[in-house]
C-alpha atoms as a PDB file:
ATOM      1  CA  UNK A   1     -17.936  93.940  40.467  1.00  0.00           C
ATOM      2  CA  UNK A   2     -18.407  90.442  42.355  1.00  0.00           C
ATOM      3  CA  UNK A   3     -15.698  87.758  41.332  1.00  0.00           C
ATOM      4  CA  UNK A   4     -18.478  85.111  39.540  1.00  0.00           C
ATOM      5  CA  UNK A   5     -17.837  81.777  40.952  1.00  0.00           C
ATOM      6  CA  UNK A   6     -16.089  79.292  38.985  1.00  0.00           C
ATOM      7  CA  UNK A   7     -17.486  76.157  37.801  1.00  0.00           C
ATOM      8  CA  UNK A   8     -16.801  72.661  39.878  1.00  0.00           C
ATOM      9  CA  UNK A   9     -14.286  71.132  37.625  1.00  0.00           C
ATOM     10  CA  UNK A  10     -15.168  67.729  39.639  1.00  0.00           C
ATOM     11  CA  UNK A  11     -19.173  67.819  39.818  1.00  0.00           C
ATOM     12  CA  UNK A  12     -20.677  64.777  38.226  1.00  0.00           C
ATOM     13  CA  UNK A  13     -23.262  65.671  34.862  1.00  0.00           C
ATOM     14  CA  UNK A  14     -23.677  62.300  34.483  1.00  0.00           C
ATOM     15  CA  UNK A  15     -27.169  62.344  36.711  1.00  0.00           C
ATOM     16  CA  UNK A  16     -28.464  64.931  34.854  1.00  0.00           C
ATOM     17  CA  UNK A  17     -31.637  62.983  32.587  1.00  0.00           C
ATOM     18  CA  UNK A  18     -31.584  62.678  28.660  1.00  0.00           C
ATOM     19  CA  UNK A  19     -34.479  63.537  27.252  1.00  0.00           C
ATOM     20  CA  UNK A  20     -36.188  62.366  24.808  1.00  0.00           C
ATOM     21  CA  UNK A  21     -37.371  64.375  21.367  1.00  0.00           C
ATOM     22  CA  UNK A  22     -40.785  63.050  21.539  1.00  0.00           C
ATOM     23  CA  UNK A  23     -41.143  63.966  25.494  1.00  0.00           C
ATOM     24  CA  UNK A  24     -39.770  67.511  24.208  1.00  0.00           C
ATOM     25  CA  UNK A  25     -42.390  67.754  21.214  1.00  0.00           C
ATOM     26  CA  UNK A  26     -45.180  67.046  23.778  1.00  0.00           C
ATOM     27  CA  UNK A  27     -43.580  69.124  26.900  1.00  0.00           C
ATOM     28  CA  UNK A  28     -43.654  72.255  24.364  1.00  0.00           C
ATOM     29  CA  UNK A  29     -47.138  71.446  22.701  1.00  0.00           C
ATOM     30  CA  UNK A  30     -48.575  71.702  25.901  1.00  0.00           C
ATOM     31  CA  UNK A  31     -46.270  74.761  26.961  1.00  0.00           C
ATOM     32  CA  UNK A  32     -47.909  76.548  23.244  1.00  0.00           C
ATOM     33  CA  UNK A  33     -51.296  75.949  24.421  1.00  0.00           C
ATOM     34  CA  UNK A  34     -50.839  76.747  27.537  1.00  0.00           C
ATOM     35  CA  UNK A  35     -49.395  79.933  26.336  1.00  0.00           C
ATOM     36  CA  UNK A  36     -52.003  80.618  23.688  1.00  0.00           C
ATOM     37  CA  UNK A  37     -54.975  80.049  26.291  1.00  0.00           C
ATOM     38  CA  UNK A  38     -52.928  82.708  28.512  1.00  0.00           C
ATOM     39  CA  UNK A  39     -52.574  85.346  26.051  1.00  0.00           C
ATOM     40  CA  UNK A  40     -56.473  84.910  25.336  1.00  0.00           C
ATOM     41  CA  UNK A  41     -57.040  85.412  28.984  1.00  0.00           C
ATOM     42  CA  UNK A  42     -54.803  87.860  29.978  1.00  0.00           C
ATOM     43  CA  UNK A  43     -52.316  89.347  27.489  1.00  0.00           C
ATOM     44  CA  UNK A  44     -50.016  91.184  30.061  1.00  0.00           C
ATOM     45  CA  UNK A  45     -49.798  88.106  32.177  1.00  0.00           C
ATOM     46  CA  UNK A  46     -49.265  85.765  29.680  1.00  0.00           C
ATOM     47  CA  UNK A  47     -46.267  88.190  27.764  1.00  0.00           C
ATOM     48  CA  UNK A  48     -44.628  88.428  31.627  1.00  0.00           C
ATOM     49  CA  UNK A  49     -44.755  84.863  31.904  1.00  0.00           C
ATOM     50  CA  UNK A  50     -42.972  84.485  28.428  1.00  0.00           C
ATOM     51  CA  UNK A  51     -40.085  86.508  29.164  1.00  0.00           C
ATOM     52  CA  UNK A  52     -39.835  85.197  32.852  1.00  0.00           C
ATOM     53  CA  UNK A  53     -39.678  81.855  31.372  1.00  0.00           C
ATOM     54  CA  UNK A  54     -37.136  82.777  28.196  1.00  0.00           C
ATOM     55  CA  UNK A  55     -34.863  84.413  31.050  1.00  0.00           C
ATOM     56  CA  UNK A  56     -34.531  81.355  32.942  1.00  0.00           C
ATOM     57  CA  UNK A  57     -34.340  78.571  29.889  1.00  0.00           C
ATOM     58  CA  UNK A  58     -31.665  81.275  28.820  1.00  0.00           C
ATOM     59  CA  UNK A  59     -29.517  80.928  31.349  1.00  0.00           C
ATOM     60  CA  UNK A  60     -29.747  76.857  32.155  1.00  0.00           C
ATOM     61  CA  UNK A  61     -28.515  77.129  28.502  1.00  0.00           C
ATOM     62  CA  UNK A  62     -25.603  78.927  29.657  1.00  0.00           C
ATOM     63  CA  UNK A  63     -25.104  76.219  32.516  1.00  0.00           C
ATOM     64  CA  UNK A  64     -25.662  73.825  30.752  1.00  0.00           C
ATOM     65  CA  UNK A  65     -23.131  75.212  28.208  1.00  0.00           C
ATOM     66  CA  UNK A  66     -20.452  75.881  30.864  1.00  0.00           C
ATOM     67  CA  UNK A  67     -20.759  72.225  31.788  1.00  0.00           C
ATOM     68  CA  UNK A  68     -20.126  71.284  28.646  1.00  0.00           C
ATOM     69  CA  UNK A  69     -16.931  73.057  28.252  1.00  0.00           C
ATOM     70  CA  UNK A  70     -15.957  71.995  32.018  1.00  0.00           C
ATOM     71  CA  UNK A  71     -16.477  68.327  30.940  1.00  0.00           C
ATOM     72  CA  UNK A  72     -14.611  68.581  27.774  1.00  0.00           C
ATOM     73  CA  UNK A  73     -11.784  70.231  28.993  1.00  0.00           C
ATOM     74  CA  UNK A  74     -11.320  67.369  32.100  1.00  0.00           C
ATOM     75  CA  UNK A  75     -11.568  64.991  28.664  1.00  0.00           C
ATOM     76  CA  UNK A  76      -9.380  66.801  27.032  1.00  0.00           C
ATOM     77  CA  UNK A  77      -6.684  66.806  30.091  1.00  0.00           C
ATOM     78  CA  UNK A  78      -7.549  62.864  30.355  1.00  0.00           C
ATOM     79  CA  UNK A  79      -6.265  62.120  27.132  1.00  0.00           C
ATOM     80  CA  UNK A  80      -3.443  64.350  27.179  1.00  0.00           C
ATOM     81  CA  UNK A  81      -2.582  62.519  30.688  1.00  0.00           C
ATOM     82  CA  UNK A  82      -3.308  58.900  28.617  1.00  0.00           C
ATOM     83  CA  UNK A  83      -1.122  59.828  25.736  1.00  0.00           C
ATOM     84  CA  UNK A  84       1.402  61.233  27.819  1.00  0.00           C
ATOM     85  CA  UNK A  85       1.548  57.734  29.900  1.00  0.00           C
ATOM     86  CA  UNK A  86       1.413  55.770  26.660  1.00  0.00           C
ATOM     87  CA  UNK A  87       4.275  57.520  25.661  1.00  0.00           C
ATOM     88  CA  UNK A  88       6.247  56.990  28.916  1.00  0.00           C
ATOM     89  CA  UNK A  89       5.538  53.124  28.504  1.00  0.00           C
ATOM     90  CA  UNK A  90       6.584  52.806  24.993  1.00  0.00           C
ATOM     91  CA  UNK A  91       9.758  54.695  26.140  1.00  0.00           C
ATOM     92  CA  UNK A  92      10.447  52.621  28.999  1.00  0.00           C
ATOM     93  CA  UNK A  93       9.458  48.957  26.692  1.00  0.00           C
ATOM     94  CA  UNK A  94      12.254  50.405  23.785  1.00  0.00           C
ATOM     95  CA  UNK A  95      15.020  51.005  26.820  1.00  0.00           C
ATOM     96  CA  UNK A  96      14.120  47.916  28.503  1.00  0.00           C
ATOM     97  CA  UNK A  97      14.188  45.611  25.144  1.00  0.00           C
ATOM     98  CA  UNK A  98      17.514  47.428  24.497  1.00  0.00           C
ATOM     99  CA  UNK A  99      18.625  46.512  27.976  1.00  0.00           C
ATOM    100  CA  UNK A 100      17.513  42.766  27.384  1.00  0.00           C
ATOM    101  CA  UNK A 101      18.901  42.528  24.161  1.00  0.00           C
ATOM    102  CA  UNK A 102      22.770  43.590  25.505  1.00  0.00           C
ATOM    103  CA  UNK A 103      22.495  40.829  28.602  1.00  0.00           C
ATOM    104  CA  UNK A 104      21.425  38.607  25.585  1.00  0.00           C
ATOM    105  CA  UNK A 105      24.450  39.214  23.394  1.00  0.00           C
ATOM    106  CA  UNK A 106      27.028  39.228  26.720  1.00  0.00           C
ATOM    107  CA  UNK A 107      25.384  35.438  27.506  1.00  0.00           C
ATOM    108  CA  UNK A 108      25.764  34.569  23.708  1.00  0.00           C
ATOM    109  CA  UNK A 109      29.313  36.244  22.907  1.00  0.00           C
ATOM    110  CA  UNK A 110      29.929  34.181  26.593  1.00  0.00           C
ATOM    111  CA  UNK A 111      28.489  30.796  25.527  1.00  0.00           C
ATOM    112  CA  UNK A 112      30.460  30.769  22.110  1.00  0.00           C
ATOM    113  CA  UNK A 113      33.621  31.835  23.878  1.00  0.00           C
ATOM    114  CA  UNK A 114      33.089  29.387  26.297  1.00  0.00           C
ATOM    115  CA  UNK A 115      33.174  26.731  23.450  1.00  0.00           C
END
């Protein structure tokens, strides 16, 4: 069985057009009439077409649904990777506050016992 080829976890969906629901309503009027003209023409043609055409909206679904999950795993890595380096700072602001506030009592214990 051929190893399928796994998805590009860097390709760019953002070029992909949104669509609107009224260009949708009117694409798949059109596509019904079309179809209904067909069938009254020539049923076997018209039922090959159909399933041609389910077969291959079936499986942009499927891309389509892959790139989903690619891009929403790479968001869910991103935040991790945020939260993760939001973390790290806050760590790093606590020690160095705790670092600033010891030279600040050494220069104060200093100036009152120089006094």
């Amino acid at each position: 069985m051929p190893k399928e080829k796994s998805p590009d976890f860097h390709q760019d969906f953002s070029a992909i057009p949104i669509i609107t629901s009224d260009a949708i309503r009117s694409d798949s009027k059109k596509l019904v009439d079309d179809y209904c003209n067909l069938f009254e023409k020539e049923p076997d043609k018209a039922m090959a077409s159909l399933v041609e055409d389910v077969c291959v909206h079936t499986t942009i679904l499927a891309q389509l649904q892959q790139a989903i999950f690619v891009r929403q795993d790479q968001l869910k890595k991103i935040i991790a990777e945020k939260e993760k380096l939001e973390q790290e700072k806050e760590s790093a602001e606590k020690v160095r506050t705790a670092q600033i506030s010891k030279r600040l009592e050494k220069l104060e214990a200093y100036f009152h016992k120089g006094m």
